[in-house]
N, C-alpha and C. Protein backbone atom coordinates (compact mmCIF):
# COMPACT_ATOMS: atom_id res chain seq x y z
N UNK A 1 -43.38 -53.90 -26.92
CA UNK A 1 -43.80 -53.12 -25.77
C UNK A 1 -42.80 -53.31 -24.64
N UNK A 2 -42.19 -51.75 -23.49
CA UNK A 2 -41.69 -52.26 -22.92
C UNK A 2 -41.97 -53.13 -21.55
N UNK A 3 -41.07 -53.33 -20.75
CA UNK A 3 -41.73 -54.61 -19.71
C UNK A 3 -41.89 -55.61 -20.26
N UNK A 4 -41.71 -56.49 -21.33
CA UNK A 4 -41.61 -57.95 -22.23
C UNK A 4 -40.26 -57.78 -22.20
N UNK A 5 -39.74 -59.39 -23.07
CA UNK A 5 -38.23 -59.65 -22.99
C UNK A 5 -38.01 -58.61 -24.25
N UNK A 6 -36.71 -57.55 -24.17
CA UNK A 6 -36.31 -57.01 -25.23
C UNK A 6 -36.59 -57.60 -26.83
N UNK A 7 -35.91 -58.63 -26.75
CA UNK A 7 -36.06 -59.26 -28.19
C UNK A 7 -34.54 -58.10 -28.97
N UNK A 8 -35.20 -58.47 -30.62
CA UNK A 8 -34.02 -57.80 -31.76
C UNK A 8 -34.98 -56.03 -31.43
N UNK A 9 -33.82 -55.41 -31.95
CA UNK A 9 -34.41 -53.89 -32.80
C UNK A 9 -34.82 -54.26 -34.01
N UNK A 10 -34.97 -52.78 -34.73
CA UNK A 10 -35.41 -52.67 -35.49
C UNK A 10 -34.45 -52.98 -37.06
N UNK A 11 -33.13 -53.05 -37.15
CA UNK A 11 -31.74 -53.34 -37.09
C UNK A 11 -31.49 -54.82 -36.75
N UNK A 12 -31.97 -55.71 -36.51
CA UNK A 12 -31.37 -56.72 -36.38
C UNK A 12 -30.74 -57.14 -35.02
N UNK A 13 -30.01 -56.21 -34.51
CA UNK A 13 -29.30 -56.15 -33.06
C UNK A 13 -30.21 -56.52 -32.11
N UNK A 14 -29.71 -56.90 -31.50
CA UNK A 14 -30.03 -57.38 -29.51
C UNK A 14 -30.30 -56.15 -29.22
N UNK A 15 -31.72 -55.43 -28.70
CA UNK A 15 -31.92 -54.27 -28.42
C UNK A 15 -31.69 -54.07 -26.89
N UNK A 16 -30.84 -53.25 -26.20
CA UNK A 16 -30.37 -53.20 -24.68
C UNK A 16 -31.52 -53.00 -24.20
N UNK A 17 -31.67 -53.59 -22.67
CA UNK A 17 -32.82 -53.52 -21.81
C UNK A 17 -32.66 -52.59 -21.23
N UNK A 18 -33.67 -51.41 -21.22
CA UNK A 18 -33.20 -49.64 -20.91
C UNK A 18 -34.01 -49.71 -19.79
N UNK A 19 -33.34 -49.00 -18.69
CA UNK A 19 -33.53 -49.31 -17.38
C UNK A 19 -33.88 -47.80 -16.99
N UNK A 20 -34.73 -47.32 -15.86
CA UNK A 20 -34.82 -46.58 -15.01
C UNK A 20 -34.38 -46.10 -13.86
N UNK A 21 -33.48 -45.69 -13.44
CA UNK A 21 -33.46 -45.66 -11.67
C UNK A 21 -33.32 -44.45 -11.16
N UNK A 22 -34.02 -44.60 -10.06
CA UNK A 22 -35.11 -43.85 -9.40
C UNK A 22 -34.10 -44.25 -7.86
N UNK A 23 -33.20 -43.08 -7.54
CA UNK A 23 -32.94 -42.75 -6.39
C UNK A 23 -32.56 -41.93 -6.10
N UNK A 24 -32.47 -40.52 -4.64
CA UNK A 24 -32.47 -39.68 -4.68
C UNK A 24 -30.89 -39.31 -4.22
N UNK A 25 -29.97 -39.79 -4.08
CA UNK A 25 -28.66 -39.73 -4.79
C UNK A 25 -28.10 -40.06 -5.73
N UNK A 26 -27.08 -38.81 -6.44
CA UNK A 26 -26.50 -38.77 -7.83
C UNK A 26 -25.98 -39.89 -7.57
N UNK A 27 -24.98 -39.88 -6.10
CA UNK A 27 -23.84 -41.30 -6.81
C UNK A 27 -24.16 -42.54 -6.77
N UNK A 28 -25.62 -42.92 -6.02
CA UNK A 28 -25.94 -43.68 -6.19
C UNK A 28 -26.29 -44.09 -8.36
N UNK A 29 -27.15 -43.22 -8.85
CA UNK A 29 -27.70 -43.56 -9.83
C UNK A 29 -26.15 -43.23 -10.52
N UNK A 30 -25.27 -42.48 -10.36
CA UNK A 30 -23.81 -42.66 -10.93
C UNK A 30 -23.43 -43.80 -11.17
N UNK A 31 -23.34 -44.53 -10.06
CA UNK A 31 -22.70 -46.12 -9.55
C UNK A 31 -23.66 -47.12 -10.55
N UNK A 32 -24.75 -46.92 -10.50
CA UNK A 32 -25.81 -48.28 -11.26
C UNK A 32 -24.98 -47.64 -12.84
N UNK A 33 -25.21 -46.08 -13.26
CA UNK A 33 -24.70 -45.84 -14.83
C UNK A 33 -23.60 -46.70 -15.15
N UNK A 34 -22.13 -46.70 -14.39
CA UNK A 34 -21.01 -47.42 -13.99
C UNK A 34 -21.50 -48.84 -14.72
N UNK A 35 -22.04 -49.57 -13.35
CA UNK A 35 -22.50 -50.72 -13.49
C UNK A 35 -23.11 -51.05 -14.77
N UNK A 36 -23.98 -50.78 -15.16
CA UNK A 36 -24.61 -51.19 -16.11
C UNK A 36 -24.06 -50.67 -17.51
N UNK A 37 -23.18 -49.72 -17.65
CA UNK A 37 -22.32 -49.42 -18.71
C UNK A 37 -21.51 -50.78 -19.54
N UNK A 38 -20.85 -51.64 -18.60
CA UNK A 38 -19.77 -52.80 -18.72
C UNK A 38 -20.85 -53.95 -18.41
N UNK A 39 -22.26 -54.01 -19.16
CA UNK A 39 -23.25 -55.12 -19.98
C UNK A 39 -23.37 -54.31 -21.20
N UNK A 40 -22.91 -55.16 -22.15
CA UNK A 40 -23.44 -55.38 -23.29
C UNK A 40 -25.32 -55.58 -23.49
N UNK A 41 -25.66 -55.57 -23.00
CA UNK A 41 -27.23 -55.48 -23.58
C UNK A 41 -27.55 -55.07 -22.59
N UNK A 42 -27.68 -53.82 -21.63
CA UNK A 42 -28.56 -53.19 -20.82
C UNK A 42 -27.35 -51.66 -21.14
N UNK A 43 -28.71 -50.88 -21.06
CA UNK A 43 -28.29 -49.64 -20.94
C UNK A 43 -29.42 -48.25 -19.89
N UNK A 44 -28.73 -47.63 -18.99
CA UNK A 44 -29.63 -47.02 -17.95
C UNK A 44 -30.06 -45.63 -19.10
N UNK A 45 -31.13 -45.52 -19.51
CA UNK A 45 -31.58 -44.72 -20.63
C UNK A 45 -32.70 -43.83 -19.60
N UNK A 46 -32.38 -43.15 -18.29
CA UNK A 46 -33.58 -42.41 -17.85
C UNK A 46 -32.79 -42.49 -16.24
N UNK A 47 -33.47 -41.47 -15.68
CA UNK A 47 -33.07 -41.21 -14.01
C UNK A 47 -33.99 -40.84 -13.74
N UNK A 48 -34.33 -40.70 -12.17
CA UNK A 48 -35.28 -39.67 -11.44
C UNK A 48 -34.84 -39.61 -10.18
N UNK A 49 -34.56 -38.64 -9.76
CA UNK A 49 -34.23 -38.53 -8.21
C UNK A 49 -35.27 -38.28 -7.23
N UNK A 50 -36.63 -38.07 -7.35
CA UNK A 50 -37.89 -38.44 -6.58
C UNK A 50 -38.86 -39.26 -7.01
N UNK A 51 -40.13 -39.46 -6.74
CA UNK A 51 -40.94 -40.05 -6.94
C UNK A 51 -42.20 -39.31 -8.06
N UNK A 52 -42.14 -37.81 -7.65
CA UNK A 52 -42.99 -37.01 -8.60
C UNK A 52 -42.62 -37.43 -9.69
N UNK A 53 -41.00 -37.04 -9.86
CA UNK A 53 -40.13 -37.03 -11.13
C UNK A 53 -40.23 -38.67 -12.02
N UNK A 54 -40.35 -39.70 -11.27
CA UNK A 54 -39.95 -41.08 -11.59
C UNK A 54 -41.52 -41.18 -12.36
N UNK A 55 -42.99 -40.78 -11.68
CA UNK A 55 -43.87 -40.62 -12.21
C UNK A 55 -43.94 -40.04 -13.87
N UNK A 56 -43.72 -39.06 -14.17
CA UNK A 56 -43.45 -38.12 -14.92
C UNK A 56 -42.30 -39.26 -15.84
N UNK A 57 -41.76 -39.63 -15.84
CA UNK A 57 -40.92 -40.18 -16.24
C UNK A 57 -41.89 -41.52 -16.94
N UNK A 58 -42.56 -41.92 -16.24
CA UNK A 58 -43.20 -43.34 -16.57
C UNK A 58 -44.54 -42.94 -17.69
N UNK A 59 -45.30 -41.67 -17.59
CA UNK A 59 -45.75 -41.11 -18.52
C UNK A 59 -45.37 -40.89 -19.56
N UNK A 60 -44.27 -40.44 -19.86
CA UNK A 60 -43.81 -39.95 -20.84
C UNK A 60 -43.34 -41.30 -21.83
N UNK A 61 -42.67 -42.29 -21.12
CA UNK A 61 -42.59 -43.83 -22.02
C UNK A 61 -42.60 -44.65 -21.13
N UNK A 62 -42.29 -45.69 -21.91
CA UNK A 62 -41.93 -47.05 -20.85
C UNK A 62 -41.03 -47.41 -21.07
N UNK A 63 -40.33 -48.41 -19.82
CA UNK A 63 -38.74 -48.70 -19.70
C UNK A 63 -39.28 -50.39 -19.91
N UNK A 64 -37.88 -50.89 -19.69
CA UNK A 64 -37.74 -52.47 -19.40
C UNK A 64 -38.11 -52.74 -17.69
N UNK A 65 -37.71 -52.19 -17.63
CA UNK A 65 -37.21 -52.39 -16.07
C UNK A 65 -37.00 -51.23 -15.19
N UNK A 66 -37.52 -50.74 -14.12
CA UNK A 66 -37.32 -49.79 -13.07
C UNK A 66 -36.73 -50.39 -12.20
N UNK A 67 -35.76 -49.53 -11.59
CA UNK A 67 -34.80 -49.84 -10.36
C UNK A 67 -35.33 -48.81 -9.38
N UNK A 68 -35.75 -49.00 -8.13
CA UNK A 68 -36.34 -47.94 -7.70
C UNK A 68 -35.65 -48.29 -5.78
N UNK A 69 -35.46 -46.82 -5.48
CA UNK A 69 -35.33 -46.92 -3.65
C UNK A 69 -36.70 -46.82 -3.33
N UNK A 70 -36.36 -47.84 -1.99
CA UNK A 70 -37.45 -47.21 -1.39
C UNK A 70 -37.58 -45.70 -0.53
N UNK A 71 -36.95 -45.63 -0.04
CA UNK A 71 -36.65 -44.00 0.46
C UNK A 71 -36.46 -42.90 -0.35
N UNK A 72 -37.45 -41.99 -0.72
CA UNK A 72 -37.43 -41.00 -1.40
C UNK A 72 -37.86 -39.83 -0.52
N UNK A 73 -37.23 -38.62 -1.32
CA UNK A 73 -37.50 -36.97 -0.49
C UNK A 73 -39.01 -36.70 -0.82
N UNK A 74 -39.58 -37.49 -1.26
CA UNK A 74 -40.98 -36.92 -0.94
C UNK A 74 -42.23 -37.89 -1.06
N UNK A 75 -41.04 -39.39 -1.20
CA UNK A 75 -42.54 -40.57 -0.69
C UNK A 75 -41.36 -41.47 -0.60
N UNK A 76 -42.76 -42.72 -0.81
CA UNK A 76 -41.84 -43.78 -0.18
C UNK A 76 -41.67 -45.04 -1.45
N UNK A 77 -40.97 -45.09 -1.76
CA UNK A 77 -40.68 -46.64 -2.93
C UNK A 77 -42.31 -47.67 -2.84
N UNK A 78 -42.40 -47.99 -2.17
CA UNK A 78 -42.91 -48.93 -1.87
C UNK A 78 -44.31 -48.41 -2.15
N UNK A 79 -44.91 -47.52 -1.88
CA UNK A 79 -46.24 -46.69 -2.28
C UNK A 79 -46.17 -46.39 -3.82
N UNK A 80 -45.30 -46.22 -4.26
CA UNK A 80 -45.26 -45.96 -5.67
C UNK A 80 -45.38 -47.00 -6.10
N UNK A 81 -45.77 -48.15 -5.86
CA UNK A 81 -45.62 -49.82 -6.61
C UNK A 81 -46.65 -49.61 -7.48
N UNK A 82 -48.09 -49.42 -6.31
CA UNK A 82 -49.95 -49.30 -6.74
C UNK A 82 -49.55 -48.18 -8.12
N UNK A 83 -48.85 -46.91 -7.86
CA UNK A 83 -49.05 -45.90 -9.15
C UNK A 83 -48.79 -46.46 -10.58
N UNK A 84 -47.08 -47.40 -10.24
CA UNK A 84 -46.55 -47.67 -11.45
C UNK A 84 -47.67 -49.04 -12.14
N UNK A 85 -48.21 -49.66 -10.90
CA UNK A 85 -49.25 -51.11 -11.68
C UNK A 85 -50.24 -50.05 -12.71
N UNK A 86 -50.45 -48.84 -11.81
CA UNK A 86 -51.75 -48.11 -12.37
C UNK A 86 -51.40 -47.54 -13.84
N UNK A 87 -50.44 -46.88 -13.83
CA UNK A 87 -50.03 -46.58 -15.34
C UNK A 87 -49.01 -47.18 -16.07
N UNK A 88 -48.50 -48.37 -15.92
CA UNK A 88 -47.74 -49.37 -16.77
C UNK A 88 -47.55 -50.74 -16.08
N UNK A 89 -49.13 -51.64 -16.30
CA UNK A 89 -48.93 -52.60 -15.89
C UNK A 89 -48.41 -53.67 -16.62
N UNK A 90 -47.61 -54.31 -15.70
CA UNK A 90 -46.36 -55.27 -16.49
C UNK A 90 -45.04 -54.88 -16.52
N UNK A 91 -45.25 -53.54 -16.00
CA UNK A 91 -43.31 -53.07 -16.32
C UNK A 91 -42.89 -53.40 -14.70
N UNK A 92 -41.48 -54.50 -14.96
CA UNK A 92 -41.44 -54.99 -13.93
C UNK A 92 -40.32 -53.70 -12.79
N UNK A 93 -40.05 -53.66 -11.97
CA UNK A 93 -39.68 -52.46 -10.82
C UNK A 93 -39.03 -53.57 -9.84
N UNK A 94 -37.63 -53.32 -9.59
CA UNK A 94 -36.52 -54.05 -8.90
C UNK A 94 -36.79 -52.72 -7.87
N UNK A 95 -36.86 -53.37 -6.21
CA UNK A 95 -37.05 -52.70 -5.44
C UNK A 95 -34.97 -52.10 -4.87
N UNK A 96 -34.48 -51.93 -4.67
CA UNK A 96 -33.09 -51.91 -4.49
C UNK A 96 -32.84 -50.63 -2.83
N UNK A 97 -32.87 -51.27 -2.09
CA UNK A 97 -32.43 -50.06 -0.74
C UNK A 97 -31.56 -50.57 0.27
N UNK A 98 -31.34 -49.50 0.82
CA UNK A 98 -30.39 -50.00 2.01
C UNK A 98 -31.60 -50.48 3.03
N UNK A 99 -32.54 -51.03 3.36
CA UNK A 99 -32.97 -51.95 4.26
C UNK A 99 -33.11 -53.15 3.43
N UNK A 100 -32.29 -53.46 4.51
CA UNK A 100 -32.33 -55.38 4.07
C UNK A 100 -32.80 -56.01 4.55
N UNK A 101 -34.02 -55.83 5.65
CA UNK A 101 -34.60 -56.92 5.91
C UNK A 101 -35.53 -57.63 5.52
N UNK A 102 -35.83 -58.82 5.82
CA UNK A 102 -36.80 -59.42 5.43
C UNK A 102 -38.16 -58.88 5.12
N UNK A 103 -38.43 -57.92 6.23
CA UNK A 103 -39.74 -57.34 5.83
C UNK A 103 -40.19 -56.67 4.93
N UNK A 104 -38.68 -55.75 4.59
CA UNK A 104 -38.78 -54.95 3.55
C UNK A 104 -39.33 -55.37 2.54
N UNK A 105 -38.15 -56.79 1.94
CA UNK A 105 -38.61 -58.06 1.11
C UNK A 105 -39.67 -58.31 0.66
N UNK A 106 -40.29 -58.90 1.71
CA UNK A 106 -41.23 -59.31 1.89
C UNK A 106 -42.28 -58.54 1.39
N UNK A 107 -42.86 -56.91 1.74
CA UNK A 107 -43.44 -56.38 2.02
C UNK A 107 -43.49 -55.58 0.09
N UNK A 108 -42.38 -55.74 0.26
CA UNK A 108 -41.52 -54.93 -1.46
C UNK A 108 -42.91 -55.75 -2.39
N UNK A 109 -42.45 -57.23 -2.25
CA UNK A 109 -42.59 -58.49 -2.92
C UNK A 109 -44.49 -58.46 -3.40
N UNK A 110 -45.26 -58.50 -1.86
CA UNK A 110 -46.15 -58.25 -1.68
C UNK A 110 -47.40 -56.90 -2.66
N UNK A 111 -46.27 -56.09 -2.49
CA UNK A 111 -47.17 -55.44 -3.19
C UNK A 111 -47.07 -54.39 -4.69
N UNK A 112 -45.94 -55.38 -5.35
CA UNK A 112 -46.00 -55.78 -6.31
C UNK A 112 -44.25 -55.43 -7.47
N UNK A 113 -43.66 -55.41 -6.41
CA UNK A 113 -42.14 -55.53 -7.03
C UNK A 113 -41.69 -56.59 -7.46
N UNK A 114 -41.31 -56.47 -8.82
CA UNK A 114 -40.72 -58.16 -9.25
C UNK A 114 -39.27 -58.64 -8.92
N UNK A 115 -38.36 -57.56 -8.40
CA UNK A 115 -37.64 -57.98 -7.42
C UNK A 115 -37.00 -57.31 -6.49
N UNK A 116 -36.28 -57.60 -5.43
CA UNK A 116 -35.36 -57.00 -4.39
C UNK A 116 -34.53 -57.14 -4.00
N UNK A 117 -33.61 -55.88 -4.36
CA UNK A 117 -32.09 -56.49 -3.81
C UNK A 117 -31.24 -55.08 -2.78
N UNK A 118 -31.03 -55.29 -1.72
CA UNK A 118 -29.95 -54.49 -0.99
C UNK A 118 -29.07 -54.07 -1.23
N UNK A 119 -28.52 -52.57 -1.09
CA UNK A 119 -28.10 -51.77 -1.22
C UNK A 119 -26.34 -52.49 -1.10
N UNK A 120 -26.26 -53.44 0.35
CA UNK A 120 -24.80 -53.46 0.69
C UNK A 120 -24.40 -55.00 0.12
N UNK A 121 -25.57 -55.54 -0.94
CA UNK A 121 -25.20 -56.73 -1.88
C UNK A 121 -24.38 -56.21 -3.07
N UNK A 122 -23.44 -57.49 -3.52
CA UNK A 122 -22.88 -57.42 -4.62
C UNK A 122 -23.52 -57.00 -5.89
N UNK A 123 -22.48 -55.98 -6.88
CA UNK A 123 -22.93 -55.50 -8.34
C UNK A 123 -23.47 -56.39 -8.88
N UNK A 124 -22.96 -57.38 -8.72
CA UNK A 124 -23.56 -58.53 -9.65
C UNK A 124 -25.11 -58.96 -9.47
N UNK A 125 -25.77 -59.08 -8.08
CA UNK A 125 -27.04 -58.96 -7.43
C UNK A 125 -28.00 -58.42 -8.41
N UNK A 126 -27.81 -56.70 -8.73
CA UNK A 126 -28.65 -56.35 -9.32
C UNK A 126 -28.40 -56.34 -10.54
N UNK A 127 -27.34 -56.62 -11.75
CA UNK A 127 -27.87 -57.15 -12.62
C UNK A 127 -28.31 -58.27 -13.02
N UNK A 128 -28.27 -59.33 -11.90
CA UNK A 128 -28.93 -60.24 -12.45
C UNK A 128 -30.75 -60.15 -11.67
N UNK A 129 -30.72 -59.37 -11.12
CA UNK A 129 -32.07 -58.98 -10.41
C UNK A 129 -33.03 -58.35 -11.92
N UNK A 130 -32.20 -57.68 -12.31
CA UNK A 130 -32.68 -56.96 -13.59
C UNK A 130 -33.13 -57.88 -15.05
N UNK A 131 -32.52 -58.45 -14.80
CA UNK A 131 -32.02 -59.42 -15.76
C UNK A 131 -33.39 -60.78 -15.70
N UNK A 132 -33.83 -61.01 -14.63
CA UNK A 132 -34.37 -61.63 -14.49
C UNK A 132 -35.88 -61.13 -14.44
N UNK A 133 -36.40 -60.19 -13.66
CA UNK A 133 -37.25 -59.37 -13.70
C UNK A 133 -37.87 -59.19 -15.28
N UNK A 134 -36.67 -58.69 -15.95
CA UNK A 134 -37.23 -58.51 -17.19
C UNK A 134 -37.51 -59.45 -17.88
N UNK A 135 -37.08 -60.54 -17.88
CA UNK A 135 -37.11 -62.21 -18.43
C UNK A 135 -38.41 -62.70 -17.94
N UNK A 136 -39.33 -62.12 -17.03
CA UNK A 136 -40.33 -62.75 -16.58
C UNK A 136 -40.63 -63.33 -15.02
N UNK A 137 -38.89 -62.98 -14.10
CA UNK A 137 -38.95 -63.97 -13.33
C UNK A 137 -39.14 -62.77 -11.83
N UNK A 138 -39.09 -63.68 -10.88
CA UNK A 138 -39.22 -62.80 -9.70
C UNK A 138 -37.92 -63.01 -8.86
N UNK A 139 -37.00 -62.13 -8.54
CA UNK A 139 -35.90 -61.79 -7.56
C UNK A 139 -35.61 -61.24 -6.44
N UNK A 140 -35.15 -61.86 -5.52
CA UNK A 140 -34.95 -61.06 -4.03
C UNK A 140 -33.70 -61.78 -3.76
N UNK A 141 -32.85 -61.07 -3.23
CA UNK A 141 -31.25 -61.59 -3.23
C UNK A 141 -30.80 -62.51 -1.82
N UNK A 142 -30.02 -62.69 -2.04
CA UNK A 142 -29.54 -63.55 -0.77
C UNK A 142 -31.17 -63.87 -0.32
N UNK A 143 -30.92 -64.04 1.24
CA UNK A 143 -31.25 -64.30 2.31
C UNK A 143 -31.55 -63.19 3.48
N UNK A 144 -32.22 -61.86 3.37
CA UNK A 144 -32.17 -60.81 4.16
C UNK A 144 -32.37 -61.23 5.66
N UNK A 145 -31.50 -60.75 6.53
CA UNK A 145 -31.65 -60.94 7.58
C UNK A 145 -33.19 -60.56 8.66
N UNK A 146 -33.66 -61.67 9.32
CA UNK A 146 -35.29 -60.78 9.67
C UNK A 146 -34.52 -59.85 10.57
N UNK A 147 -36.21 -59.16 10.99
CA UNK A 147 -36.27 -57.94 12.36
C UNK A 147 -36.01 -56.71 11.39
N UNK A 148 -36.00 -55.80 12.18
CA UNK A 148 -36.15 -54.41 11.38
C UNK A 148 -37.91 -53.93 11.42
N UNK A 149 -37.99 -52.74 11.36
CA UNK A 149 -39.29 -52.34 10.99
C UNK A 149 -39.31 -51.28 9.47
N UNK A 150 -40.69 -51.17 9.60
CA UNK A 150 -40.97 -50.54 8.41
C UNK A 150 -40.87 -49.18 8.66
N UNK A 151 -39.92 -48.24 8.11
CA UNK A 151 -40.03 -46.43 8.76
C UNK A 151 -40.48 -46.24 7.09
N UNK A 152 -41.05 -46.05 5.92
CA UNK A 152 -41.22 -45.17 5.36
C UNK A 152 -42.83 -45.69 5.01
């Protein structure tokens, strides 16, 4: 099932941890394809550039792991947490945005992202955010700077 550690296929092989991401720029979800191309055992097998769509997406199967913004053209990351517990609980959801603050964090963390990492952190950040998430564990990167408020 997905959301557990991958494990073998069906084949014998190390089956790649097939990822989701859910943001409403191409080059963003370009840049993670990039990224996650040059791991050997993860592969980004799904996109959504809103939240309707990312829904729809989570119906249809389940991933390892969702990478999700919080800022979307027609909700907000962070409200979609309650939907995704509601129809695939256990599939863990790496919160990933350009607010870095603590609250975000915090707030991500709270209500029910298994991890969080900022937009202007190193590549390396979120695959091991991913990486870990899916392993069971909980991630938030660095040290986000406090202050900031919540706009979405």
């Amino acid at each position: 099932m997905r959301g557990e550690d991958p494990g073998e296929g069906k084949d014998g092989e190390e089956r790649k941890i097939e990822i989701l991401v859910v943001d409403d720029h191409e080059v963003v979800r370009q840049g993670l394809r990039l990224l996650v191309a040059g791991e050997p055992d993860m592969a980004v097998a799904g996109e959504a550039a809103s939240g309707k769509e990312m829904l729809r997406r989570i119906r249809e199967r389940a991933w390892d792991v969702i990478v999700l913004d919080i800022t979307l053209p027609d909700c907000c990351g962070l409200d979609l947490l309650e939907e995704i517990r509601a129809e695939r609980p256990g599939m863990p959801v790496v919160i990933m945005s350009m607010h870095s603050t603590a609250e975000y964090a915090d707030e991500a963390m709270a209500r029910g992202a298994a991890g969080f990492v900022a937009k202007e952190d190193a590549a390396a950040e979120v695959i091991e955010a991913m990486r870990t998430v899916v392993g069971g564990g909980r991630y938030v990167s660095g040290s986000p700077p406090g202050g900031g408020e919540r706009r979405c």
